[in-house]
C-alpha atoms as a PDB file:
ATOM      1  CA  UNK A   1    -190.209 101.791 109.887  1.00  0.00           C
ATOM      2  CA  UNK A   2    -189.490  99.183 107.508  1.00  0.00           C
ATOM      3  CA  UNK A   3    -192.706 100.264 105.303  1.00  0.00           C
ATOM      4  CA  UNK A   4    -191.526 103.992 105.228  1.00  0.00           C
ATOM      5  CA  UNK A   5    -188.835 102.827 103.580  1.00  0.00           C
ATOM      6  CA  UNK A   6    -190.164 101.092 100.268  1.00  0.00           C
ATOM      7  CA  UNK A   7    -193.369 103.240  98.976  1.00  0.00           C
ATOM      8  CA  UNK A   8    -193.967 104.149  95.339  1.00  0.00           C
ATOM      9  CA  UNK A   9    -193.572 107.864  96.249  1.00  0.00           C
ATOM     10  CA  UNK A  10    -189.571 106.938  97.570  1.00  0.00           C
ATOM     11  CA  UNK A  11    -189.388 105.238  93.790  1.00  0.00           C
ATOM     12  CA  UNK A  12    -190.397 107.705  92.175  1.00  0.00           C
ATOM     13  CA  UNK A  13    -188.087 109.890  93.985  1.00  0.00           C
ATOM     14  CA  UNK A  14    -185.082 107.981  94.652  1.00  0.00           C
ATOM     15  CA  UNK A  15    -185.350 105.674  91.946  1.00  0.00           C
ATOM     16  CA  UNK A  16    -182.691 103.050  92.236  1.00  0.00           C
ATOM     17  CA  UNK A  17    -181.690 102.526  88.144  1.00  0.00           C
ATOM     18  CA  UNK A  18    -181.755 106.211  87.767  1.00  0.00           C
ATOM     19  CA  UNK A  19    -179.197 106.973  90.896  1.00  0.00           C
ATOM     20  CA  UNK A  20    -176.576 103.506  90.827  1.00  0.00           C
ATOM     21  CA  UNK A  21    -177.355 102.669  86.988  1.00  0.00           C
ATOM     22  CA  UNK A  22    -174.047 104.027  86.013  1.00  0.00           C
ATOM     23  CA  UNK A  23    -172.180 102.505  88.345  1.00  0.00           C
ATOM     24  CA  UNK A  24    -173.407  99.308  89.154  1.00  0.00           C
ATOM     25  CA  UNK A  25    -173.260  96.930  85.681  1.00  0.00           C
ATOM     26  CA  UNK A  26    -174.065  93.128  84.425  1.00  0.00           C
ATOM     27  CA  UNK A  27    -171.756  90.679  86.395  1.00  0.00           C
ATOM     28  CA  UNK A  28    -171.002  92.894  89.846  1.00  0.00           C
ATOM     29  CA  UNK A  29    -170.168  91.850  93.101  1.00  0.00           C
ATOM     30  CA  UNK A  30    -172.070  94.981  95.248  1.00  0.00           C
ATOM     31  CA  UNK A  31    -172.354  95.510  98.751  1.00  0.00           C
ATOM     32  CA  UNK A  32    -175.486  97.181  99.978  1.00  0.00           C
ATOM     33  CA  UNK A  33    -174.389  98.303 103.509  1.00  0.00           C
ATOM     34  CA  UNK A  34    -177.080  99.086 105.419  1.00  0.00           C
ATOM     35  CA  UNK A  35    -179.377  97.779 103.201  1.00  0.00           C
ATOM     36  CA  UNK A  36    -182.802  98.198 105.225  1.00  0.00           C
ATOM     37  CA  UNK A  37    -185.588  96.128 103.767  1.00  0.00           C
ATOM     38  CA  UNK A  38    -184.290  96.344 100.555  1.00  0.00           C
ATOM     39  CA  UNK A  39    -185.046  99.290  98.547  1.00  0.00           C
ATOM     40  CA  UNK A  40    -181.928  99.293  96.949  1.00  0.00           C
ATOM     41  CA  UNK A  41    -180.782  95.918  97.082  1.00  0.00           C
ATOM     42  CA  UNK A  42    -184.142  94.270  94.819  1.00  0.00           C
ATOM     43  CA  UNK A  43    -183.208  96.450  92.047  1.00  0.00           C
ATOM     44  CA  UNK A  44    -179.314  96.322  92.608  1.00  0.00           C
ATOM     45  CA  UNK A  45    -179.923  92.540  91.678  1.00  0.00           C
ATOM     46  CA  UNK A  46    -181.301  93.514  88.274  1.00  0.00           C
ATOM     47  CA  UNK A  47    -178.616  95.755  87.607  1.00  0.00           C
ATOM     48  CA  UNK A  48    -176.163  92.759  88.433  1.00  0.00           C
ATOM     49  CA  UNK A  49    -177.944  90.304  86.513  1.00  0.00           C
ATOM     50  CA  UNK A  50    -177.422  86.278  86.584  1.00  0.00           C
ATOM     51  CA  UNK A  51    -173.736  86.528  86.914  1.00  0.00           C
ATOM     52  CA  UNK A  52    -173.445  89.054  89.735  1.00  0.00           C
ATOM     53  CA  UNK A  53    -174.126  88.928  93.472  1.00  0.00           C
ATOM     54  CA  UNK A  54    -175.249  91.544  96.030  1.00  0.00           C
ATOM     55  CA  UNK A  55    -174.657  91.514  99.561  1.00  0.00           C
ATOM     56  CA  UNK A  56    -177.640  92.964 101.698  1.00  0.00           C
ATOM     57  CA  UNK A  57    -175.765  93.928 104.760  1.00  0.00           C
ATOM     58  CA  UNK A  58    -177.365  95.322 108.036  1.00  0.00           C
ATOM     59  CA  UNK A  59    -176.988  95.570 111.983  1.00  0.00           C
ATOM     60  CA  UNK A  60    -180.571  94.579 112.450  1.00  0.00           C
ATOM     61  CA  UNK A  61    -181.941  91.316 111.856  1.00  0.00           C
ATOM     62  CA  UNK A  62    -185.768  92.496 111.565  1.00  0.00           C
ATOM     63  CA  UNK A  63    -184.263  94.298 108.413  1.00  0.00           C
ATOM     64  CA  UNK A  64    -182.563  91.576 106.606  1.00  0.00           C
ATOM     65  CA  UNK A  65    -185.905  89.043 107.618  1.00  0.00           C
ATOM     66  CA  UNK A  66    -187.936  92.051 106.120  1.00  0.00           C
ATOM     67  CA  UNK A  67    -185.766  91.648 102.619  1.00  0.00           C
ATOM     68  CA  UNK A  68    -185.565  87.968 103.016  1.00  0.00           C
ATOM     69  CA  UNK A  69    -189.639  87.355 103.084  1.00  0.00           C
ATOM     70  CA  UNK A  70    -190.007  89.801 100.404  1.00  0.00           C
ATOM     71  CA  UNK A  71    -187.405  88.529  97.837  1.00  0.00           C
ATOM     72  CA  UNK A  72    -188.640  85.246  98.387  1.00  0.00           C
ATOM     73  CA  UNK A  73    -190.192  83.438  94.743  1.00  0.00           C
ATOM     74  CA  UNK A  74    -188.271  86.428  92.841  1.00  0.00           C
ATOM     75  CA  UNK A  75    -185.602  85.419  90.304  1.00  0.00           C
ATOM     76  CA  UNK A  76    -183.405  87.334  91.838  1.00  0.00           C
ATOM     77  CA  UNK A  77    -183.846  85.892  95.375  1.00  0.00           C
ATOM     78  CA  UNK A  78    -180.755  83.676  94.069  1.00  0.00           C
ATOM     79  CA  UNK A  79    -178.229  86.634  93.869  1.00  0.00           C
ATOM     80  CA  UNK A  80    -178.824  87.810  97.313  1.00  0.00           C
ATOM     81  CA  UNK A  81    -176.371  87.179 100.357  1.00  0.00           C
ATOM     82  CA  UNK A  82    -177.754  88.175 103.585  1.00  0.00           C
ATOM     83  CA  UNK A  83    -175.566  89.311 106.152  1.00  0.00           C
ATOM     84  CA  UNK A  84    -176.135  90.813 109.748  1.00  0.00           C
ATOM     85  CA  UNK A  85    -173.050  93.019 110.467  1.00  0.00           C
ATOM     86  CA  UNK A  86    -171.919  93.936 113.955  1.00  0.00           C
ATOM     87  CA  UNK A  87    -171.828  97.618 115.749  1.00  0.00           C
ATOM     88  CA  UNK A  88    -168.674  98.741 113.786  1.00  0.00           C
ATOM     89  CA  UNK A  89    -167.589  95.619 111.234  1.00  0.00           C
ATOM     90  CA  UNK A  90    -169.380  94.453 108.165  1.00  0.00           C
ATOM     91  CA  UNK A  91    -167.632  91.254 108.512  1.00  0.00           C
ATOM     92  CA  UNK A  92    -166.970  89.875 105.167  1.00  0.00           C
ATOM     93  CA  UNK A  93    -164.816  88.801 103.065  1.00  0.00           C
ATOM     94  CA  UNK A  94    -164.406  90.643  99.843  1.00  0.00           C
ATOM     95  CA  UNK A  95    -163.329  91.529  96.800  1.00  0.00           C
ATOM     96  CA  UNK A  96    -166.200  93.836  95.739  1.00  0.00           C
ATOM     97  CA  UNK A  97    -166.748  95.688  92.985  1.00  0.00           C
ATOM     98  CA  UNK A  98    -168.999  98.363  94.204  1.00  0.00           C
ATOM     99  CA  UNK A  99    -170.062  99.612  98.053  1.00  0.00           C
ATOM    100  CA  UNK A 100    -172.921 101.207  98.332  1.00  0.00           C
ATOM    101  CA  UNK A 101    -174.047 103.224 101.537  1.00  0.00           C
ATOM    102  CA  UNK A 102    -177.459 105.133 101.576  1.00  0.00           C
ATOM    103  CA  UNK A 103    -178.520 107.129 104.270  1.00  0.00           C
ATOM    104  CA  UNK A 104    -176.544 105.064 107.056  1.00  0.00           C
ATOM    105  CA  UNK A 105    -173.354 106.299 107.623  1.00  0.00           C
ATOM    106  CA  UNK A 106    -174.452 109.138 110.156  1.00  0.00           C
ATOM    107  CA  UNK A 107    -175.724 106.262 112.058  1.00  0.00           C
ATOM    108  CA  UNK A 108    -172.161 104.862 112.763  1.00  0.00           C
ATOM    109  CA  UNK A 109    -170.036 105.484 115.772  1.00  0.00           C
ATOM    110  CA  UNK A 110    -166.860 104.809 114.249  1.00  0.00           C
ATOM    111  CA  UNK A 111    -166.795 105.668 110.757  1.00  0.00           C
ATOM    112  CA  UNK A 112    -162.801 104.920 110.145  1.00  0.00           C
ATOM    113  CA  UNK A 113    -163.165 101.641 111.042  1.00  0.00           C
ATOM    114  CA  UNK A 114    -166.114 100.808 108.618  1.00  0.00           C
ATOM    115  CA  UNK A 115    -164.128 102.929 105.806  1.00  0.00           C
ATOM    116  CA  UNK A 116    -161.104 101.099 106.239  1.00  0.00           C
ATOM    117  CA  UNK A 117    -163.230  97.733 106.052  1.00  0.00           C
ATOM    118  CA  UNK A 118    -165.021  98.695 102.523  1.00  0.00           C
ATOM    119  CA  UNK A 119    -161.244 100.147 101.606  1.00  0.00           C
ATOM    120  CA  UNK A 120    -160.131  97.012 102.002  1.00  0.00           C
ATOM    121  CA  UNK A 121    -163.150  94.556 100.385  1.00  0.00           C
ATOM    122  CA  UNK A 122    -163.694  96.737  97.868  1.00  0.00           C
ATOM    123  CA  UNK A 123    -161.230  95.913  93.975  1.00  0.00           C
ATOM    124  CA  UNK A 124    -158.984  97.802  93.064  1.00  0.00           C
ATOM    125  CA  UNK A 125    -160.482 100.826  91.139  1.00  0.00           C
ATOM    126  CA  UNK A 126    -163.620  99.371  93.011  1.00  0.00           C
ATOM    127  CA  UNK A 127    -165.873 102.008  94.067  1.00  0.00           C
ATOM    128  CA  UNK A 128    -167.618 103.642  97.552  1.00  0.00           C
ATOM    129  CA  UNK A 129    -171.315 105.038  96.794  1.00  0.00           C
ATOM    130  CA  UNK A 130    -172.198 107.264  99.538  1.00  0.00           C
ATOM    131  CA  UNK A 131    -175.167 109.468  99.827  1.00  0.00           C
ATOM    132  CA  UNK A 132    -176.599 111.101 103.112  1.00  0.00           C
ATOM    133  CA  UNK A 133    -179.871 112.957 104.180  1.00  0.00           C
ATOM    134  CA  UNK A 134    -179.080 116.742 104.072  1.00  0.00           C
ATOM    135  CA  UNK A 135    -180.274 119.546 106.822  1.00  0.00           C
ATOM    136  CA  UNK A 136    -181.749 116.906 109.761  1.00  0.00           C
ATOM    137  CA  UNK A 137    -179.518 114.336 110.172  1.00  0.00           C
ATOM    138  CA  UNK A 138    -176.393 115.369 108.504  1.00  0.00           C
ATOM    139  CA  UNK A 139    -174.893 118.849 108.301  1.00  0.00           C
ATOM    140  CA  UNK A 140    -172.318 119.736 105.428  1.00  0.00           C
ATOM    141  CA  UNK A 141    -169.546 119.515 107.848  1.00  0.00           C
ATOM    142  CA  UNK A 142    -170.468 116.456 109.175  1.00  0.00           C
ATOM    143  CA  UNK A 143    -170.570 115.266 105.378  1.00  0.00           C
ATOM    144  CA  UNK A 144    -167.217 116.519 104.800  1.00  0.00           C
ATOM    145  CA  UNK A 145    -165.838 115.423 107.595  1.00  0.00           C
ATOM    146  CA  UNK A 146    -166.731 111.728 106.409  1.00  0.00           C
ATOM    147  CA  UNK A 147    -165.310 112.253 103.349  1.00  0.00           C
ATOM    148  CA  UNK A 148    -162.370 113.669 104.356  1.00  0.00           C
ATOM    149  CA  UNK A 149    -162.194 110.107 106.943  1.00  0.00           C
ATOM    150  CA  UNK A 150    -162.820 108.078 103.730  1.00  0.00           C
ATOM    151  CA  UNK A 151    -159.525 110.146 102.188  1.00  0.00           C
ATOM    152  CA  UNK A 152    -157.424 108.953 104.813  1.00  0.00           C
ATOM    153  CA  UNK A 153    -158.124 105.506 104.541  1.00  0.00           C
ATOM    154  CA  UNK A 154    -157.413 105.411 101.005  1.00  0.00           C
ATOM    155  CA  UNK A 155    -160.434 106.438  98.798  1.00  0.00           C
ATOM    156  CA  UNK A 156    -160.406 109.429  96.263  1.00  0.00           C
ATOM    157  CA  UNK A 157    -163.298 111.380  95.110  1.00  0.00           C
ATOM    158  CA  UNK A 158    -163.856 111.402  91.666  1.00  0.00           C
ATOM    159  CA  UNK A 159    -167.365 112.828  91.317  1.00  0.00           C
ATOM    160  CA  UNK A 160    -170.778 112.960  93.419  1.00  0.00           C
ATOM    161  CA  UNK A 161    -174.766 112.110  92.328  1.00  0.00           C
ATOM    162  CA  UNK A 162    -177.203 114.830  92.184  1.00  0.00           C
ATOM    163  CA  UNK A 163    -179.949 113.930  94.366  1.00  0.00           C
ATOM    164  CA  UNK A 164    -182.814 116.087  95.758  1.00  0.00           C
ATOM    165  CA  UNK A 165    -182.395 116.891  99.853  1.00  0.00           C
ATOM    166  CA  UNK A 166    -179.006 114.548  99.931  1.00  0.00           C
ATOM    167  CA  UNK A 167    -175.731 114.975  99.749  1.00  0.00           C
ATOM    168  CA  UNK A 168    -173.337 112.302  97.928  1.00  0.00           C
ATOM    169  CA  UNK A 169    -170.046 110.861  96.644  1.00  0.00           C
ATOM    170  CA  UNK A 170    -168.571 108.836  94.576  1.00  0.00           C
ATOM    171  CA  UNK A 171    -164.768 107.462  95.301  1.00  0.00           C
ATOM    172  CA  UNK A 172    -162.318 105.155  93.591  1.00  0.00           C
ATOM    173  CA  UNK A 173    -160.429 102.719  95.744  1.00  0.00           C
ATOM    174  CA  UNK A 174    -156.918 102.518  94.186  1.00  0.00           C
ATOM    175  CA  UNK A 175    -154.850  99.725  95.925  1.00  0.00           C
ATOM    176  CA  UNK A 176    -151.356 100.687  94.263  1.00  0.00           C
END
């Protein structure tokens, strides 16, 4: 599936700059959970520039050896940390700037426990990116109900992306 997942037509549609670009600036420390082969981490890197990281994080290992052969030679290959999560813990240490979760959280069995992990790796006024498939795999309930999770744990809404067939949100972490 890894090959679905990077084509020009997915560029062109979810373009990466256009969807994280004002969130994700020069000198970052971003989490890409459930990062796939890499179709958001590559140009996350950019974004982040020399002085900022990105950690590709995902359950499967064929994933992360997927982003790993094809960052290899890049100038960015540098900035990326590789990390193969568990079931239900990322398993990092933090602080974080910016978590960003695309089109994986309906995958998760337990969603509080992940949201109180990026709650608490993410800086204060740090901020949770999520954006899920609409209609198929995730109703508007189901969306809400994962946002309403991500309340309880601590993160507040503060505005959403407009994205064609998804459904998203952006949320502050505020630690005081």
């Amino acid at each position: 599936m890894a090959g679905v997942l990077d084509n020009w037509f997915r560029k062109w549609l979810q373009n990466p700059r256009k969807i994280l670009g004002p969130y994700i600036k020069s000198g970052m420390t971003v989490l890409d959970f459930g990062c796939g082969p890499g179709f958001f981490t590559v140009e996350i890197a950019r974004m982040v520039g020399t002085s900022g990281k990105v950690i590709a994080v995902d359950v499967q290992e064929g994933m992360l050896q997927n982003l790993k052969d094809n960052i290899i030679g890049m100038e960015i290959n540098n900035r990326i940390i590789l990390h193969k999560s568990m079931e239900n813990r990322i398993g990092i240490a933090g602080p974080v700037d910016v978590v960003v979760a695309f089109y994986v959280f309906h995958e998760l069995t337990n969603k509080i426990n992940i949201l109180s992990e990026i709650k608490s790796l993410l800086k204060d006024n740090g901020l949770f990116i999520l954006i899920e498939p609409k209609y198929v795999h995730v109703s508007k309930q189901e969306f809400n109900d994962t946002v309403g999770k991500a309340n309880n744990v601590g993160l507040k809404e503060i505005g959403s992306i407009d994205m064609f067939m998804s459904r998203s949100v952006v949320m502050k972490c505020c630690k005081t």
